[in-house]
PDB file of N, CA and C in Angstrom:
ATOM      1  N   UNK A   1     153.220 -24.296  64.341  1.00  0.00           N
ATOM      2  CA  UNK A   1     153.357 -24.917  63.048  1.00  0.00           C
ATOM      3  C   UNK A   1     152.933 -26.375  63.165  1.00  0.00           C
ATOM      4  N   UNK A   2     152.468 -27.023  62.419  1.00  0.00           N
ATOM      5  CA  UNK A   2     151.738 -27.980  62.143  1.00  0.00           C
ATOM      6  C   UNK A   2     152.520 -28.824  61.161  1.00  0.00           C
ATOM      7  N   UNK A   3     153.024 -30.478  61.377  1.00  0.00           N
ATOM      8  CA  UNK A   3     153.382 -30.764  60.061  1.00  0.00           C
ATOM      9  C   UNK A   3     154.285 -32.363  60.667  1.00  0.00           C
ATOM     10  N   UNK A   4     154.574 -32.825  59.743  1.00  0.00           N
ATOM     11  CA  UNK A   4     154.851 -34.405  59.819  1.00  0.00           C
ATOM     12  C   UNK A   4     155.970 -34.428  61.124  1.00  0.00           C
ATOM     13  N   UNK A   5     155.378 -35.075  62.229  1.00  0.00           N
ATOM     14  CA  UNK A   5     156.379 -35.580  63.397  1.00  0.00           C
ATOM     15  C   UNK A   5     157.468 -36.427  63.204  1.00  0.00           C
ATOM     16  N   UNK A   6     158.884 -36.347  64.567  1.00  0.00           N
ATOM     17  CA  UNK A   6     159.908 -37.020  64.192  1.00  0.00           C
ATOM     18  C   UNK A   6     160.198 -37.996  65.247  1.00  0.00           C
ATOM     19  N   UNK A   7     160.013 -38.580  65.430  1.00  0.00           N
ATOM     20  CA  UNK A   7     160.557 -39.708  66.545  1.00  0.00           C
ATOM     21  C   UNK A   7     161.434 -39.207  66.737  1.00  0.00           C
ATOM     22  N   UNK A   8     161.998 -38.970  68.073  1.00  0.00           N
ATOM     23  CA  UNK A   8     162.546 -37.832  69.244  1.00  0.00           C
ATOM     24  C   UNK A   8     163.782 -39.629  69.446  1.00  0.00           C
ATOM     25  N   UNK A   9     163.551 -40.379  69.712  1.00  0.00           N
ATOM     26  CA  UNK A   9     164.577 -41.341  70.316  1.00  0.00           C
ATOM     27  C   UNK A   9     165.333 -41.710  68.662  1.00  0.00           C
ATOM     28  N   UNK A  10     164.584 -42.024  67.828  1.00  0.00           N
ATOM     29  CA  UNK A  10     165.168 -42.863  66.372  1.00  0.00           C
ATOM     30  C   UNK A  10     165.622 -41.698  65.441  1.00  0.00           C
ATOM     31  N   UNK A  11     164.582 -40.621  65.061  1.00  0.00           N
ATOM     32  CA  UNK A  11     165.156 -39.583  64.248  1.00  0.00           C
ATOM     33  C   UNK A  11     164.155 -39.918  63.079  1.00  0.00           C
ATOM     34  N   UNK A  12     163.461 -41.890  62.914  1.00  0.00           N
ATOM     35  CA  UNK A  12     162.491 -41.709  62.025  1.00  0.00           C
ATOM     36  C   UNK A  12     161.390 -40.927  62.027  1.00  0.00           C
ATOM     37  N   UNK A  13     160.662 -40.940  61.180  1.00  0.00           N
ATOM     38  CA  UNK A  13     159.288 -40.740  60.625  1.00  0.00           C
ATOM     39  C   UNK A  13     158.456 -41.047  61.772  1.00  0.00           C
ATOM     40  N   UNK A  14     157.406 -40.335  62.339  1.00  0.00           N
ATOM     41  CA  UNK A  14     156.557 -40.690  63.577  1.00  0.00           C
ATOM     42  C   UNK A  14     155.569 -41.914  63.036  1.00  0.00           C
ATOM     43  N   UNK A  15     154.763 -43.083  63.275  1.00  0.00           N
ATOM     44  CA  UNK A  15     154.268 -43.624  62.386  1.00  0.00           C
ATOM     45  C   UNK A  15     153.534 -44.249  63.482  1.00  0.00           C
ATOM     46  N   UNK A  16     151.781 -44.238  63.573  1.00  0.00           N
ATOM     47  CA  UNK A  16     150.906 -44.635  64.305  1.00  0.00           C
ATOM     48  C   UNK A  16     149.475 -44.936  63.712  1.00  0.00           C
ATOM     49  N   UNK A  17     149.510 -46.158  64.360  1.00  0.00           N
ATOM     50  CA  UNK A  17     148.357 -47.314  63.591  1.00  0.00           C
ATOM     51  C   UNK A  17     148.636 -46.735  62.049  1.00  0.00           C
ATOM     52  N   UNK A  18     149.515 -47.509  61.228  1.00  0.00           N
ATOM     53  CA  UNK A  18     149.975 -47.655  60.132  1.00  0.00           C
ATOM     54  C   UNK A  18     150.515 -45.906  59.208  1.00  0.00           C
ATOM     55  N   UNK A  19     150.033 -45.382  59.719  1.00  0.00           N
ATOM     56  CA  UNK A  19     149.932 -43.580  59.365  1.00  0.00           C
ATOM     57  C   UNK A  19     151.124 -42.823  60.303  1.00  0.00           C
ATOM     58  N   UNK A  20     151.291 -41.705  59.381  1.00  0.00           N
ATOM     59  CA  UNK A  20     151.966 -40.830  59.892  1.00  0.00           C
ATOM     60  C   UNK A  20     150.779 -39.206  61.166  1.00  0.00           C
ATOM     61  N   UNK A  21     152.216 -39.182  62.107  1.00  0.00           N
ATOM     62  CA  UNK A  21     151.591 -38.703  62.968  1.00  0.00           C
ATOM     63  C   UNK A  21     151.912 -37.025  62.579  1.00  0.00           C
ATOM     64  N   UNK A  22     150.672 -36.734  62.753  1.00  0.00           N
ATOM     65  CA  UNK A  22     150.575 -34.978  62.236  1.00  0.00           C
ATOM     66  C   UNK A  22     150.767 -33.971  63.683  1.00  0.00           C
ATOM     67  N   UNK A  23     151.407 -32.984  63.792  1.00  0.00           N
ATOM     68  CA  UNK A  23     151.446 -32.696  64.977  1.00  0.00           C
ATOM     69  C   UNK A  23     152.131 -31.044  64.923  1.00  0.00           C
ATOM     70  N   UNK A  24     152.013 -30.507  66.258  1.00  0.00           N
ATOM     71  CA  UNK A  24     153.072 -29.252  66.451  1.00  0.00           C
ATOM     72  C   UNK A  24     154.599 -29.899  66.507  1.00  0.00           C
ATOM     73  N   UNK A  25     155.066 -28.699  65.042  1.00  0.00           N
ATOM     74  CA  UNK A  25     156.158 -29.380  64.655  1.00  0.00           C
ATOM     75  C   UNK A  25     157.667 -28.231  65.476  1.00  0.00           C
ATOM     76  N   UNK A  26     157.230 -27.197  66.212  1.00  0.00           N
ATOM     77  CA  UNK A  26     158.071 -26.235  66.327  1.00  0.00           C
ATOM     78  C   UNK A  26     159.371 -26.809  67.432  1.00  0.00           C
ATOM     79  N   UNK A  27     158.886 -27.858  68.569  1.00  0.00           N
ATOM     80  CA  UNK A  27     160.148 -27.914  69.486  1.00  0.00           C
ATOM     81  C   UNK A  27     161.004 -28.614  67.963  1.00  0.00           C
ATOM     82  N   UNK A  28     160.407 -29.824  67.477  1.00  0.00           N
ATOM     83  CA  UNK A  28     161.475 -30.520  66.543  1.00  0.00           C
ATOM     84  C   UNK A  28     162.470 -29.351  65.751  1.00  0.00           C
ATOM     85  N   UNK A  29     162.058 -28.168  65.138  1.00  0.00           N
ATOM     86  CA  UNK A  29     162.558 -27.677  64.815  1.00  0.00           C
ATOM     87  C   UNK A  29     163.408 -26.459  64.892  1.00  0.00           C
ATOM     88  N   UNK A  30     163.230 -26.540  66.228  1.00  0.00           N
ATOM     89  CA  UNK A  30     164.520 -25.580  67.213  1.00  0.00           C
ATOM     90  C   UNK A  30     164.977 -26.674  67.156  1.00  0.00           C
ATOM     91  N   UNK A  31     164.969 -28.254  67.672  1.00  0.00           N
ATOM     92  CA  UNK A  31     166.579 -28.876  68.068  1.00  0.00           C
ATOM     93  C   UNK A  31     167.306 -29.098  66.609  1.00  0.00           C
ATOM     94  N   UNK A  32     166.067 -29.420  65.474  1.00  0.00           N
ATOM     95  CA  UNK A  32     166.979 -29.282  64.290  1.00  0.00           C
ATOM     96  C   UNK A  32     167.737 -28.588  63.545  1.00  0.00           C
ATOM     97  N   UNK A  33     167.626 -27.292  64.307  1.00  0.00           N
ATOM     98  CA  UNK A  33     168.094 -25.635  63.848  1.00  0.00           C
ATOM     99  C   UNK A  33     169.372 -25.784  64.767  1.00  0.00           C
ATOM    100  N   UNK A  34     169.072 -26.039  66.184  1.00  0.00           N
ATOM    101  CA  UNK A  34     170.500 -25.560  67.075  1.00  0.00           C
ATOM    102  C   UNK A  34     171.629 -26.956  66.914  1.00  0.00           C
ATOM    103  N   UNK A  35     170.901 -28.061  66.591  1.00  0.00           N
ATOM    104  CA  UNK A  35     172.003 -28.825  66.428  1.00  0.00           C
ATOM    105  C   UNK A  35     172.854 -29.041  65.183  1.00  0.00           C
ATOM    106  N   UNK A  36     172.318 -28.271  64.293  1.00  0.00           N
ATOM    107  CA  UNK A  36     172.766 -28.936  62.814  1.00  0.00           C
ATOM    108  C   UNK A  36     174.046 -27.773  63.158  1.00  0.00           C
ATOM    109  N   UNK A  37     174.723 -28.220  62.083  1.00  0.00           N
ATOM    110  CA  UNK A  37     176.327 -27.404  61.446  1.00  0.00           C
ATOM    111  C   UNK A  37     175.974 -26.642  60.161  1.00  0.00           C
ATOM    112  N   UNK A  38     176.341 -25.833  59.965  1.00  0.00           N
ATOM    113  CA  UNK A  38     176.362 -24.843  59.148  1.00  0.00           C
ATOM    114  C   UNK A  38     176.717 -25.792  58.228  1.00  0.00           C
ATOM    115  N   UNK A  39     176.112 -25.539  56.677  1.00  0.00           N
ATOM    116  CA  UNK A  39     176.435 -26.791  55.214  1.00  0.00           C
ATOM    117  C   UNK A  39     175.514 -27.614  55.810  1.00  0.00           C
ATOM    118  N   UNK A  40     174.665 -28.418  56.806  1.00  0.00           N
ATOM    119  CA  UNK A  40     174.201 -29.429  56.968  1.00  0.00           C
ATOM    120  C   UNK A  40     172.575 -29.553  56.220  1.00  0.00           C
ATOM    121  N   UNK A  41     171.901 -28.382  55.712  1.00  0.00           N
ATOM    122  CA  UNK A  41     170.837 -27.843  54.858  1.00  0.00           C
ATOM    123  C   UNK A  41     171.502 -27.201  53.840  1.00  0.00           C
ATOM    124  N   UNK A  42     171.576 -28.081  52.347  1.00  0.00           N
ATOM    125  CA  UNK A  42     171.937 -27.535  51.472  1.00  0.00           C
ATOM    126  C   UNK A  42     171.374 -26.610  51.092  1.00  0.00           C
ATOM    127  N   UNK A  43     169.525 -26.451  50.863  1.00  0.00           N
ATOM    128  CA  UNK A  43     169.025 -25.252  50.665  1.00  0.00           C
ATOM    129  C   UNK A  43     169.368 -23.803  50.765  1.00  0.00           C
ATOM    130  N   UNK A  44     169.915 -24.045  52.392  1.00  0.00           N
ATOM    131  CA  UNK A  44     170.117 -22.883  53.419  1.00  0.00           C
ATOM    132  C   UNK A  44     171.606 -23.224  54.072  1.00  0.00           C
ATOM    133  N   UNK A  45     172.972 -22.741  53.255  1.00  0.00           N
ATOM    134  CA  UNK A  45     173.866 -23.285  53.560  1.00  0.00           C
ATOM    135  C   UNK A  45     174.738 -22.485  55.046  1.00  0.00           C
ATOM    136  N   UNK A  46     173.855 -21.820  55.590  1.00  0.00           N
ATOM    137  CA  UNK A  46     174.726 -20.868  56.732  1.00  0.00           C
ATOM    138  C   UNK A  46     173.199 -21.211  57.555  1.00  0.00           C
ATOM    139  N   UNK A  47     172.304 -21.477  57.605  1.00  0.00           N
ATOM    140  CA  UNK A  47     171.365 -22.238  58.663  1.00  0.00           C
ATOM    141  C   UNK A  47     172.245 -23.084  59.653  1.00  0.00           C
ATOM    142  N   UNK A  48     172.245 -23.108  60.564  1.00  0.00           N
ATOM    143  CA  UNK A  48     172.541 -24.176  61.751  1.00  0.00           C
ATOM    144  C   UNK A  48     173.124 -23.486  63.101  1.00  0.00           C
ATOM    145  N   UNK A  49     172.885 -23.593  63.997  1.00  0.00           N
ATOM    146  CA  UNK A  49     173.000 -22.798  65.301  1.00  0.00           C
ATOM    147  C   UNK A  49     174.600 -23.726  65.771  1.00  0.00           C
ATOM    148  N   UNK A  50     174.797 -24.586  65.427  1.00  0.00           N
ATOM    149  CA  UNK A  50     176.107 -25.496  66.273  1.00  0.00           C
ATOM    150  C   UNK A  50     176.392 -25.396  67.527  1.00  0.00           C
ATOM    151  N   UNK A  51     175.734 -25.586  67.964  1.00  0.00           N
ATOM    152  CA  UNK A  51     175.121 -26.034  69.602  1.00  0.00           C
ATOM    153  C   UNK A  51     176.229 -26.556  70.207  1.00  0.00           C
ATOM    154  N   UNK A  52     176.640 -27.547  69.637  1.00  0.00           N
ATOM    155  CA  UNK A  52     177.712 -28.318  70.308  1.00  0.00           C
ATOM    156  C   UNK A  52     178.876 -27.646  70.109  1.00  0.00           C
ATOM    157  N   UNK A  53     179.131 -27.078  69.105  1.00  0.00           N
ATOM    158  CA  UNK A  53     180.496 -25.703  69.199  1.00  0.00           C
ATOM    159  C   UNK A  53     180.113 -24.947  70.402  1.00  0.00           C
ATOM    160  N   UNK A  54     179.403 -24.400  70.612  1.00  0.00           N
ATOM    161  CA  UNK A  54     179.060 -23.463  71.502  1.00  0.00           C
ATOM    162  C   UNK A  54     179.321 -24.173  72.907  1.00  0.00           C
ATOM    163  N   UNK A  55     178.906 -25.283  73.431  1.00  0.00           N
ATOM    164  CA  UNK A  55     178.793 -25.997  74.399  1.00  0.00           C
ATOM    165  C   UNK A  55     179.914 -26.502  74.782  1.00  0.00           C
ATOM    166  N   UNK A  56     181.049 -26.392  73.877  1.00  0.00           N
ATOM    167  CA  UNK A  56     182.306 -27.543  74.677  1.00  0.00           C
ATOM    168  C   UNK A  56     183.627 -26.503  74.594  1.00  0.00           C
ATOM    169  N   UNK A  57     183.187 -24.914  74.477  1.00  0.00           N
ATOM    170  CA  UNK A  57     184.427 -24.132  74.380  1.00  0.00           C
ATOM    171  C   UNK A  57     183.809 -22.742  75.061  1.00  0.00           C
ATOM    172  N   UNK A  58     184.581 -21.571  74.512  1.00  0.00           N
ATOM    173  CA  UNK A  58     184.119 -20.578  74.471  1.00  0.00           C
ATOM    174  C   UNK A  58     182.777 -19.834  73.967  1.00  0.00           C
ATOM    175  N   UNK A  59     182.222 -19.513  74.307  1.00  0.00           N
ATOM    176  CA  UNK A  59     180.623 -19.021  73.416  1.00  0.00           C
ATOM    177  C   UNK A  59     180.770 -17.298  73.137  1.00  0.00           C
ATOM    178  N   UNK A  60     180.606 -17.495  71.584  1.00  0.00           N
ATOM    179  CA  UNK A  60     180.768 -16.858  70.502  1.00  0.00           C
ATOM    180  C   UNK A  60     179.698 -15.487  71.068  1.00  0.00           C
ATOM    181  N   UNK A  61     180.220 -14.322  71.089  1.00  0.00           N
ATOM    182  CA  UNK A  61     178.992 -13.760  71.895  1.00  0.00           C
ATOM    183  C   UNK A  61     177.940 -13.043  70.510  1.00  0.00           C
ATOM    184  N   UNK A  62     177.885 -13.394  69.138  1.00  0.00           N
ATOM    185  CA  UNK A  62     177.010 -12.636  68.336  1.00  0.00           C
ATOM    186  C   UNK A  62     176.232 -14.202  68.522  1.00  0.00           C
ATOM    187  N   UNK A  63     176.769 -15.382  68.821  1.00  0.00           N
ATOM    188  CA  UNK A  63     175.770 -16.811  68.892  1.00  0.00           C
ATOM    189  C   UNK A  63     174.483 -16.369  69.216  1.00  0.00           C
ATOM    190  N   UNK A  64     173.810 -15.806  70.217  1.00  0.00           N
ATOM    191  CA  UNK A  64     172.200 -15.608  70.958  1.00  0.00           C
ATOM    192  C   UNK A  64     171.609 -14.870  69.675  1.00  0.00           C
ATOM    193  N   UNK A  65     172.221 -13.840  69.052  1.00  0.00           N
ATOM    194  CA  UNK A  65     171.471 -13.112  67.929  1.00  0.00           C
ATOM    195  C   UNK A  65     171.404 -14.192  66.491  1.00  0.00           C
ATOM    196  N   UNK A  66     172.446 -14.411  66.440  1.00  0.00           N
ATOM    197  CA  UNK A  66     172.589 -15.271  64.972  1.00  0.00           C
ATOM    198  C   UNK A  66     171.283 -16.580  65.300  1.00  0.00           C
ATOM    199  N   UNK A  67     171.007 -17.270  66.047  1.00  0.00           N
ATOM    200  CA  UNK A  67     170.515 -18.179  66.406  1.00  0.00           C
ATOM    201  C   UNK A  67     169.047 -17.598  66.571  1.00  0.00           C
ATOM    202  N   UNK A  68     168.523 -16.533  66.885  1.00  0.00           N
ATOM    203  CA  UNK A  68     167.438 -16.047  67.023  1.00  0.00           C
ATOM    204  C   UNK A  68     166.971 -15.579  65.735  1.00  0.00           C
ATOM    205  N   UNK A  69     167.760 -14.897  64.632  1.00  0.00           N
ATOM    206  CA  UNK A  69     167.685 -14.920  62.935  1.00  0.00           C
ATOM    207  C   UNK A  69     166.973 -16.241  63.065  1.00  0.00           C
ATOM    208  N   UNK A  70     168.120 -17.103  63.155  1.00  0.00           N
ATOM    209  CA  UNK A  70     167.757 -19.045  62.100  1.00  0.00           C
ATOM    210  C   UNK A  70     166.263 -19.179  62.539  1.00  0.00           C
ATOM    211  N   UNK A  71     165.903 -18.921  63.269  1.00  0.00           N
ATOM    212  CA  UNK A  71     164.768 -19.400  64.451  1.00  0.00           C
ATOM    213  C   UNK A  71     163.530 -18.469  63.871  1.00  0.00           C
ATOM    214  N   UNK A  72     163.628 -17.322  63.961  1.00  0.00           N
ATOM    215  CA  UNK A  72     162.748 -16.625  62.839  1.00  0.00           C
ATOM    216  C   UNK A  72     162.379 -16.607  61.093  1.00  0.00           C
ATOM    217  N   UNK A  73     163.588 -17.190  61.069  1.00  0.00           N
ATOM    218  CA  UNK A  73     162.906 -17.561  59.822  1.00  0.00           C
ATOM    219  C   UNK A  73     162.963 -18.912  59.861  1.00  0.00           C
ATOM    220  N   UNK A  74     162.892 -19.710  60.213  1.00  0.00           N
ATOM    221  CA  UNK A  74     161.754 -21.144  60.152  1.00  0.00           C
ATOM    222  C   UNK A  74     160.357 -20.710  60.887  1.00  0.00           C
ATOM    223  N   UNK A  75     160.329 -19.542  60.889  1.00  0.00           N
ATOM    224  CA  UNK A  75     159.051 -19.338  61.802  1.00  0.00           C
ATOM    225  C   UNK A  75     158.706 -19.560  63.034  1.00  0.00           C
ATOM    226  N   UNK A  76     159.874 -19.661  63.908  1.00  0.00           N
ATOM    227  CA  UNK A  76     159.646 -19.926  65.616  1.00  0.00           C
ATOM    228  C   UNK A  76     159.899 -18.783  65.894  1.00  0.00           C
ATOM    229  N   UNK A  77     158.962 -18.135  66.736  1.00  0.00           N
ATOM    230  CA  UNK A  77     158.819 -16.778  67.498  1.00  0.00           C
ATOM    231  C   UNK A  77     160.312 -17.496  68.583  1.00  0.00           C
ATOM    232  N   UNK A  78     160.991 -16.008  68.287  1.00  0.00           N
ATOM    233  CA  UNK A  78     162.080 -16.410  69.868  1.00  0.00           C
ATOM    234  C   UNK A  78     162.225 -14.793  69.814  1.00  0.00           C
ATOM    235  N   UNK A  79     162.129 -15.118  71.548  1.00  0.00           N
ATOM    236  CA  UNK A  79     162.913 -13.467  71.883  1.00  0.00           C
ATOM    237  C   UNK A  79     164.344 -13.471  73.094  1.00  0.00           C
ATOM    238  N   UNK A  80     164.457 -14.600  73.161  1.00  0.00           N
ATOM    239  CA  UNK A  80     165.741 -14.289  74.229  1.00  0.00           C
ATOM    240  C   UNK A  80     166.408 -16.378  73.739  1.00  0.00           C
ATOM    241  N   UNK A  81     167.436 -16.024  73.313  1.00  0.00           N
ATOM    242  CA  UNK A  81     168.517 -17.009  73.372  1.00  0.00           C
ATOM    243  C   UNK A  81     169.911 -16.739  73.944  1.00  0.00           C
ATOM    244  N   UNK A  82     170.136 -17.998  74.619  1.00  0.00           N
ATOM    245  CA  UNK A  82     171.447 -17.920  75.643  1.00  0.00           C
ATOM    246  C   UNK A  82     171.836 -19.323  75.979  1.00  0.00           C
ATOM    247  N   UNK A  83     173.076 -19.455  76.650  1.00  0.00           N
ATOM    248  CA  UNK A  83     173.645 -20.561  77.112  1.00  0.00           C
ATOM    249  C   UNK A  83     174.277 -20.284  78.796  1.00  0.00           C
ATOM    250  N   UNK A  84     174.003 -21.067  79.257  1.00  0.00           N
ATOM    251  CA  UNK A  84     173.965 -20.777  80.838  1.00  0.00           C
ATOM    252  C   UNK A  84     174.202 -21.853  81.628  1.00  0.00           C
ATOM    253  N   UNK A  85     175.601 -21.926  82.238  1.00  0.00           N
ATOM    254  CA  UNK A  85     175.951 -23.442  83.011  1.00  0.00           C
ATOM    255  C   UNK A  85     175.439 -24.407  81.898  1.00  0.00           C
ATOM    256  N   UNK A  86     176.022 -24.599  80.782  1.00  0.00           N
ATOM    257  CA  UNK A  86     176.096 -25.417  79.897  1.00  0.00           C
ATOM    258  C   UNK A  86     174.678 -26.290  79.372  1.00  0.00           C
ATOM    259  N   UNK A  87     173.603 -25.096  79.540  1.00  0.00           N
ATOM    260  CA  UNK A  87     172.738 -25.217  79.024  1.00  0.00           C
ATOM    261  C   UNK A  87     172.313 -24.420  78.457  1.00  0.00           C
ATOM    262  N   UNK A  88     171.262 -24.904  76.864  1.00  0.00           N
ATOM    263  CA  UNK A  88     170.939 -23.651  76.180  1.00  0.00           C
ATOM    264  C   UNK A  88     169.440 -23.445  76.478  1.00  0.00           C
ATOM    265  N   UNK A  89     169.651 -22.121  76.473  1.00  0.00           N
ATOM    266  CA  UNK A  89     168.102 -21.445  76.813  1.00  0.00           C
ATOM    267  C   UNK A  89     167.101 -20.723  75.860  1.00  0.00           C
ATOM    268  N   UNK A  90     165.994 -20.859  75.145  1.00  0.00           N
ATOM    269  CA  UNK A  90     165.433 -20.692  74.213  1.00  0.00           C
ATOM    270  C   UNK A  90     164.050 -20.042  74.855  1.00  0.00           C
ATOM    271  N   UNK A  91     163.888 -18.977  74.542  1.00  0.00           N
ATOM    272  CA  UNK A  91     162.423 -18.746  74.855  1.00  0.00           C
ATOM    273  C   UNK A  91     161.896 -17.822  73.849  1.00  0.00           C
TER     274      UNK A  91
END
Protein backbone atom coordinates (compact mmCIF):
# COMPACT_ATOMS: atom_id res chain seq x y z
CA UNK A 1 0.00 0.00 0.00
CA UNK A 2 1.14 3.26 -0.94
CA UNK A 3 0.14 6.51 0.85
CA UNK A 4 1.11 9.58 3.11
CA UNK A 5 4.13 8.60 5.65
CA UNK A 6 4.31 9.03 9.51
CA UNK A 7 7.28 10.07 11.33
CA UNK A 8 8.05 6.88 13.32
CA UNK A 9 9.87 9.11 16.37
CA UNK A 10 7.08 12.34 16.44
CA UNK A 11 3.84 10.61 15.12
CA UNK A 12 3.80 13.85 12.66
CA UNK A 13 3.22 14.09 9.09
CA UNK A 14 6.53 12.86 7.16
CA UNK A 15 7.59 16.23 5.49
CA UNK A 16 10.72 16.51 3.01
CA UNK A 17 12.14 19.45 1.14
CA UNK A 18 8.90 21.30 1.98
CA UNK A 19 6.43 18.21 0.73
CA UNK A 20 4.98 15.36 2.06
CA UNK A 21 6.71 12.03 1.84
CA UNK A 22 4.75 9.33 -0.23
CA UNK A 23 5.72 5.89 0.62
CA UNK A 24 4.88 2.02 1.60
CA UNK A 25 2.46 2.69 4.13
CA UNK A 26 1.82 -1.06 5.50
CA UNK A 27 4.55 -1.46 8.59
CA UNK A 28 2.84 2.11 9.85
CA UNK A 29 -0.22 0.43 9.76
CA UNK A 30 0.20 -2.80 11.60
CA UNK A 31 1.74 -0.64 14.57
CA UNK A 32 -1.35 1.57 14.21
CA UNK A 33 -3.72 -1.45 14.23
CA UNK A 34 -1.83 -3.42 17.19
CA UNK A 35 -1.38 -0.47 19.29
CA UNK A 36 -4.59 1.37 19.24
CA UNK A 37 -7.55 0.35 21.89
CA UNK A 38 -10.64 -0.69 20.76
CA UNK A 39 -13.06 2.96 20.45
CA UNK A 40 -9.70 4.58 19.41
CA UNK A 41 -11.09 4.67 15.37
CA UNK A 42 -14.41 6.00 15.57
CA UNK A 43 -15.18 4.78 12.07
CA UNK A 44 -14.30 1.24 13.11
CA UNK A 45 -15.20 1.09 16.77
CA UNK A 46 -13.92 -2.68 17.66
CA UNK A 47 -10.62 -2.10 15.28
CA UNK A 48 -7.55 -2.14 17.57
CA UNK A 49 -5.35 -5.17 18.44
CA UNK A 50 -4.32 -3.70 22.27
CA UNK A 51 -0.99 -4.81 22.22
CA UNK A 52 -0.20 -3.51 25.40
CA UNK A 53 -3.19 -5.50 27.10
CA UNK A 54 -1.82 -8.42 25.69
CA UNK A 55 1.82 -7.68 26.73
CA UNK A 56 1.63 -6.90 30.49
CA UNK A 57 -0.84 -9.90 31.55
CA UNK A 58 -2.26 -12.96 30.37
CA UNK A 59 -2.73 -13.36 26.45
CA UNK A 60 -6.18 -13.75 25.39
CA UNK A 61 -5.84 -16.91 23.23
CA UNK A 62 -8.68 -15.85 20.29
CA UNK A 63 -5.94 -12.42 20.32
CA UNK A 64 -3.62 -14.09 17.11
CA UNK A 65 -7.04 -14.61 15.11
CA UNK A 66 -8.89 -11.39 16.06
CA UNK A 67 -5.72 -9.40 15.17
CA UNK A 68 -5.18 -11.18 11.87
CA UNK A 69 -9.18 -10.11 10.90
CA UNK A 70 -8.04 -6.17 11.84
CA UNK A 71 -4.96 -6.71 9.64
CA UNK A 72 -6.91 -8.05 6.67
CA UNK A 73 -9.06 -5.74 6.39
CA UNK A 74 -6.80 -2.71 6.29
CA UNK A 75 -5.37 -4.78 3.65
CA UNK A 76 -2.12 -6.28 5.21
CA UNK A 77 -1.70 -9.83 4.05
CA UNK A 78 -0.94 -11.71 7.55
CA UNK A 79 -0.85 -15.34 8.03
CA UNK A 80 0.57 -16.14 11.42
CA UNK A 81 0.20 -13.69 14.54
CA UNK A 82 1.56 -14.39 18.03
CA UNK A 83 3.28 -13.12 21.10
CA UNK A 84 6.38 -14.86 22.29
CA UNK A 85 8.76 -13.90 25.32
CA UNK A 86 7.00 -10.66 25.27
CA UNK A 87 7.26 -10.01 21.87
CA UNK A 88 4.76 -9.71 19.14
CA UNK A 89 5.20 -11.59 16.05
CA UNK A 90 3.54 -10.62 12.77
CA UNK A 91 4.16 -12.27 9.58
Amino acid sequence: MRGILIDSGTGDLLVENGGLVIGDTEAQTVEAVLVANRGEFKEWPLMGGEATKQLSGGVDVMWPGEVRKMLRTCGVDCDEARIDNNEIIIK
